[in-house]
N, C-alpha and C. Protein backbone atom coordinates (compact mmCIF):
# COMPACT_ATOMS: atom_id res chain seq x y z
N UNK A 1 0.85 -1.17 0.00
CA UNK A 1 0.00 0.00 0.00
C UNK A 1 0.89 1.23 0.00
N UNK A 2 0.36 1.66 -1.02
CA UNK A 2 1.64 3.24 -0.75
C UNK A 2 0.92 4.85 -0.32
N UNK A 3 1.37 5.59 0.15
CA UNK A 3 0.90 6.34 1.68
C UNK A 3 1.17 7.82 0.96
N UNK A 4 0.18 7.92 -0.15
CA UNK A 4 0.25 9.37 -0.23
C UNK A 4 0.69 10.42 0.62
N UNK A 5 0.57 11.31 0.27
CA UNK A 5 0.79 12.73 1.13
C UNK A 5 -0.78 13.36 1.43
N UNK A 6 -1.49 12.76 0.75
CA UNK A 6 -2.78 13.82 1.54
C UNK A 6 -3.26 12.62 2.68
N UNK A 7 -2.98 11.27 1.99
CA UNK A 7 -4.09 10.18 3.21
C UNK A 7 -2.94 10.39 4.19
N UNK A 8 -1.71 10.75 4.33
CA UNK A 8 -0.76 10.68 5.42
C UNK A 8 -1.69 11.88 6.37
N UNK A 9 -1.14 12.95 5.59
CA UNK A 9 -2.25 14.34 6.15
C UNK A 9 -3.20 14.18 6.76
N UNK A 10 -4.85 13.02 6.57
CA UNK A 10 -5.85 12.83 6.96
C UNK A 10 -5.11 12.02 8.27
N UNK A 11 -4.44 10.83 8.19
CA UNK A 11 -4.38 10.10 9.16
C UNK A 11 -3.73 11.32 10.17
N UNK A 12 -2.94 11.93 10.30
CA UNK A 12 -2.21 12.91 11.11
C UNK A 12 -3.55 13.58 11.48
N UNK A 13 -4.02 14.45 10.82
CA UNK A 13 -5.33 14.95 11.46
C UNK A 13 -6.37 14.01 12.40
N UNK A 14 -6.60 13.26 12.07
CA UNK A 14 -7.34 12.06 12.98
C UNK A 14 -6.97 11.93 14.38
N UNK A 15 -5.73 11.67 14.41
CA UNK A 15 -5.08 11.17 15.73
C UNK A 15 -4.96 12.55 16.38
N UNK A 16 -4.62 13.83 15.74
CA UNK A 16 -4.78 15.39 16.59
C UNK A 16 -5.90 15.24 17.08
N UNK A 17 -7.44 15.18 16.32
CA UNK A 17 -8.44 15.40 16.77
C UNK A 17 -9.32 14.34 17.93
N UNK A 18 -8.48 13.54 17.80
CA UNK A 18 -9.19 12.51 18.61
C UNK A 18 -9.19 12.76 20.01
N UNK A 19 -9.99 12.79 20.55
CA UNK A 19 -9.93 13.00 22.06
C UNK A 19 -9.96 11.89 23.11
N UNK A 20 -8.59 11.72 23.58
CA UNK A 20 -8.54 10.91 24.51
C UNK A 20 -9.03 10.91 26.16
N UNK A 21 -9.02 10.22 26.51
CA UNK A 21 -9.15 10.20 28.15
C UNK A 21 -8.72 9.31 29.12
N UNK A 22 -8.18 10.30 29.97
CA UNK A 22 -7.40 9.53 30.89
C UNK A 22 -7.83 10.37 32.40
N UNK A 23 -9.05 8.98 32.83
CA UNK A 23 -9.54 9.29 33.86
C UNK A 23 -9.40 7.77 34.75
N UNK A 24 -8.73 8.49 36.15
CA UNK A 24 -8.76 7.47 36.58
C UNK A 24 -8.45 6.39 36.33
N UNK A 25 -8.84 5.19 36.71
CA UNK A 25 -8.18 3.44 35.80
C UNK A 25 -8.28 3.49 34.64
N UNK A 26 -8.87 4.29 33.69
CA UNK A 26 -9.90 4.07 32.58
C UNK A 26 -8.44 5.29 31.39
N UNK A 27 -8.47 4.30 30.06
CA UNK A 27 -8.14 5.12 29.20
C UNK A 27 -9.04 5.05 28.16
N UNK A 28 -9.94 5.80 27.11
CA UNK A 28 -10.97 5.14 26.49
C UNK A 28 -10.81 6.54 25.39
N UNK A 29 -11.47 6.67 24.32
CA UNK A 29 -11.39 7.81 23.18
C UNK A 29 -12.62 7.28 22.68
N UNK A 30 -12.90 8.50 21.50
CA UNK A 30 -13.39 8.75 21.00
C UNK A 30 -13.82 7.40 20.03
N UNK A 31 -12.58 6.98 19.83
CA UNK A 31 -12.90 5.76 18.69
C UNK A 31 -12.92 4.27 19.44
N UNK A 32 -12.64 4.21 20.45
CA UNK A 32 -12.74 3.03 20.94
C UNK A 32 -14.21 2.17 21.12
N UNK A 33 -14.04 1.26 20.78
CA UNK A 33 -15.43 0.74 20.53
C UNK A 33 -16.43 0.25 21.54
N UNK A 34 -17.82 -0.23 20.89
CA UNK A 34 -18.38 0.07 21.68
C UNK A 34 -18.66 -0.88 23.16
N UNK A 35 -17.99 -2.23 22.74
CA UNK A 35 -18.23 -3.15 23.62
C UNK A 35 -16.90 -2.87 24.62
N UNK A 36 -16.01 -2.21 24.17
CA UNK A 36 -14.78 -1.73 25.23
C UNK A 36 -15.83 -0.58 26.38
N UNK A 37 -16.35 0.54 25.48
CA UNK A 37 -16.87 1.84 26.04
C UNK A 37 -17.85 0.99 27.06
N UNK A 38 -18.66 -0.18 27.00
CA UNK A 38 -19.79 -0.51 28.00
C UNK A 38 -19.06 -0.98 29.17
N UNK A 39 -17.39 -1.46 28.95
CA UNK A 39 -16.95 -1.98 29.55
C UNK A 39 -16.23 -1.11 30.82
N UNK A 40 -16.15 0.19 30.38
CA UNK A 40 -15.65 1.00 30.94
C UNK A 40 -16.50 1.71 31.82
N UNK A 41 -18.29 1.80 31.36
CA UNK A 41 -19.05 2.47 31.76
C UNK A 41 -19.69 1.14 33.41
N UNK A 42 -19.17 -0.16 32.62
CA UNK A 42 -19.44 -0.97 34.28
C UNK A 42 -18.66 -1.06 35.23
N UNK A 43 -17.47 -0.96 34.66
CA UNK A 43 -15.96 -0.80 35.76
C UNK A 43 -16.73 0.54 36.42
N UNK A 44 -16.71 1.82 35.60
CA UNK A 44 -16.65 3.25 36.41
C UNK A 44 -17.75 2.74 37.26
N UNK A 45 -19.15 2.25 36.82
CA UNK A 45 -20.47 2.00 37.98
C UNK A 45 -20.10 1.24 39.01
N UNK A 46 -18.71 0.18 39.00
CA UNK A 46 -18.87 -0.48 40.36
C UNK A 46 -17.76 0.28 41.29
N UNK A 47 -16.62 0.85 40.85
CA UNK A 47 -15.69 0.92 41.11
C UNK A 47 -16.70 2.52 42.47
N UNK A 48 -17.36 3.51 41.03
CA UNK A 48 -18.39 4.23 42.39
C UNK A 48 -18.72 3.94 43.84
N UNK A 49 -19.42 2.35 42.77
CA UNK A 49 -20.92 2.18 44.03
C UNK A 49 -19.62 1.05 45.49
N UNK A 50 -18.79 1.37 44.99
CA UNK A 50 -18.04 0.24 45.72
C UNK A 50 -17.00 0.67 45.98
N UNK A 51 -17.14 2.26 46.33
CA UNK A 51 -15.94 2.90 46.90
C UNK A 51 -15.55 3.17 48.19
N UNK A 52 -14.40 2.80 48.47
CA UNK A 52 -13.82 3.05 50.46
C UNK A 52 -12.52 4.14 50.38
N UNK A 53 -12.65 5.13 51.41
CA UNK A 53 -11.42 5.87 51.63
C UNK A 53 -10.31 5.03 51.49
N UNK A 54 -9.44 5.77 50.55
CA UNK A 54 -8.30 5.08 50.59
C UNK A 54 -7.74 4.56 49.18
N UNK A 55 -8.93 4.58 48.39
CA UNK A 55 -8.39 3.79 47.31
C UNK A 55 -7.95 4.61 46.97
N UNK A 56 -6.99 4.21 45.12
CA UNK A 56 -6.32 4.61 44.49
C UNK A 56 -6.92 6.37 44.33
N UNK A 57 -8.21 5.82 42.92
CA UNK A 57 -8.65 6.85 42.51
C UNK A 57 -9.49 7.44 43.59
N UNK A 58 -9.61 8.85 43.55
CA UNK A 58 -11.09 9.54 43.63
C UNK A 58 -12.52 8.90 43.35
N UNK A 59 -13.20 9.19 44.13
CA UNK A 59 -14.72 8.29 43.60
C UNK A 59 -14.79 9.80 42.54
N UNK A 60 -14.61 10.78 42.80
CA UNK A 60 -15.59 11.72 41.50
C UNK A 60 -14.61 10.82 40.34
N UNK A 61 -13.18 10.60 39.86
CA UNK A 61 -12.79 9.91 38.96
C UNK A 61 -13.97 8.90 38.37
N UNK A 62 -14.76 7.87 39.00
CA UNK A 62 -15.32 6.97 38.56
C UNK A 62 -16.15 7.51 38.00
N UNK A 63 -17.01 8.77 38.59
CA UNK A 63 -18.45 9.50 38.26
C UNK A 63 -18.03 9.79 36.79
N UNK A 64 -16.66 10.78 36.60
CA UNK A 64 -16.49 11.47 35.56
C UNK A 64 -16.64 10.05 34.14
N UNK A 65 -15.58 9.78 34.44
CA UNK A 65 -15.64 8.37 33.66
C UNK A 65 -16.94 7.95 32.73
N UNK A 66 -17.51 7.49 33.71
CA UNK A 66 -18.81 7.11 33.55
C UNK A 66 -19.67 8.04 32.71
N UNK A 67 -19.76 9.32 33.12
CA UNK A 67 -20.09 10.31 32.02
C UNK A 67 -19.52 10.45 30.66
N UNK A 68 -18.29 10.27 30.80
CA UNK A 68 -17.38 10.44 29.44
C UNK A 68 -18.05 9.93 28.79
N UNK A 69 -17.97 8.15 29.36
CA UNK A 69 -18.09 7.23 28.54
C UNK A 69 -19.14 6.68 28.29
N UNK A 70 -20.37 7.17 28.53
CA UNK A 70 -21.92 7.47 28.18
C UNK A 70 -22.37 8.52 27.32
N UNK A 71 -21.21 9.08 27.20
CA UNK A 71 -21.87 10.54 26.41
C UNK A 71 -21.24 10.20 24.47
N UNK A 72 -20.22 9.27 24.97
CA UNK A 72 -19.59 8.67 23.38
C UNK A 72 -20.27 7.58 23.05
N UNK A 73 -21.12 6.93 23.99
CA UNK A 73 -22.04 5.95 23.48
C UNK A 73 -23.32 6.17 22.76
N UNK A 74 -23.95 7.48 23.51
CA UNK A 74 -24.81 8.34 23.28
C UNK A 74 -24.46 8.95 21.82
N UNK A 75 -23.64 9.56 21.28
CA UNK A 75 -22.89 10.48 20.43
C UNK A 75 -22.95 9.22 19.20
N UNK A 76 -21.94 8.46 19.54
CA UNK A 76 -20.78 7.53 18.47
C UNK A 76 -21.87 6.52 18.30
N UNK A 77 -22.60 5.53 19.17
CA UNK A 77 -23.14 4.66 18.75
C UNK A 77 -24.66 4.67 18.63
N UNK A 78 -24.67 6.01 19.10
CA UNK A 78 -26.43 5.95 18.82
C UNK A 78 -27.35 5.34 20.34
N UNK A 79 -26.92 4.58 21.45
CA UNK A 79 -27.46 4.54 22.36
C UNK A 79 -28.24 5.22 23.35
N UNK A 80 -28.87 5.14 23.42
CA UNK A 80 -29.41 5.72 24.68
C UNK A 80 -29.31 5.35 26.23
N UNK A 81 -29.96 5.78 27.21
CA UNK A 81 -29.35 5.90 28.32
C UNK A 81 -30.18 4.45 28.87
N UNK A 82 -31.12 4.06 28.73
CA UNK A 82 -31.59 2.68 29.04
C UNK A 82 -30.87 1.52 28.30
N UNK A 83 -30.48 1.74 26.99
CA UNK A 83 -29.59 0.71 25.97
C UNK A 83 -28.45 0.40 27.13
N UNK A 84 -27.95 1.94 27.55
CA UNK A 84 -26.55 1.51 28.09
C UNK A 84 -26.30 0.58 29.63
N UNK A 85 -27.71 1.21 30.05
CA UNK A 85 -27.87 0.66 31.63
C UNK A 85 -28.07 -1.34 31.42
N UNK A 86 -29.26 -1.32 30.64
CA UNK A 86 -28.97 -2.85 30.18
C UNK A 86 -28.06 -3.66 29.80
N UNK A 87 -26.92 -2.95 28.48
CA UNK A 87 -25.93 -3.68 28.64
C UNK A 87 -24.95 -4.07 29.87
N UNK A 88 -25.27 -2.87 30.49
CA UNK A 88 -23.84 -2.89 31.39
C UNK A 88 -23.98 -3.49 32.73
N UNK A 89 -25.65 -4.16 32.95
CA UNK A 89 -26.56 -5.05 33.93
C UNK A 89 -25.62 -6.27 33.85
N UNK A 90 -25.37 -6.72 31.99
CA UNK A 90 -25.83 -8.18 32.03
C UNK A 90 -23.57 -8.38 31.79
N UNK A 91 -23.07 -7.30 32.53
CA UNK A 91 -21.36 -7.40 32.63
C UNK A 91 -20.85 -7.83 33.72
């Protein structure tokens, strides 16, 4: 495969624009998919509901998380907020 100069250009732009995150345990973007993103959105829900002084992260870390990574499910895959709660029941 040979690597023009404009698809080089596009791929370079891609990876600028992509927005990563690094919250807490959790690294997750924009493009990461969607059965990773549910995966992240059940870690952040237990890691919350199942928080003791002391741990690593911050409990707001888990909250944020969890938002991130509901709002790219919402956005990227078209889910809604009951879609996501169900998947992330049966994790």
């Amino acid at each position: 495969m040979k690597l023009t100069e404009s698809k080089l250009r596009e791929m370079i732009r891609e990876v600028i624009t992509e927005k990563t995150n690094y919250i807490g345990p959790f690294v997750f973007s924009d493009r990461t998919d969607k059965e990773d993103l549910l995966d992240v959105v059940a870690g952040a829900v237990d890691g919350y509901s199942n928080y003791t002084k002391g741990m690593e992260y911050k409990k707001s870390d888990y909250k944020k998380a969890y938002q991130e990574a509901e709002k790219i499910l919402k956005k990227k895959h078209g889910m809604s907020s009951n879609e996501i709660n169900r998947e992330t029941r049966n994790r």
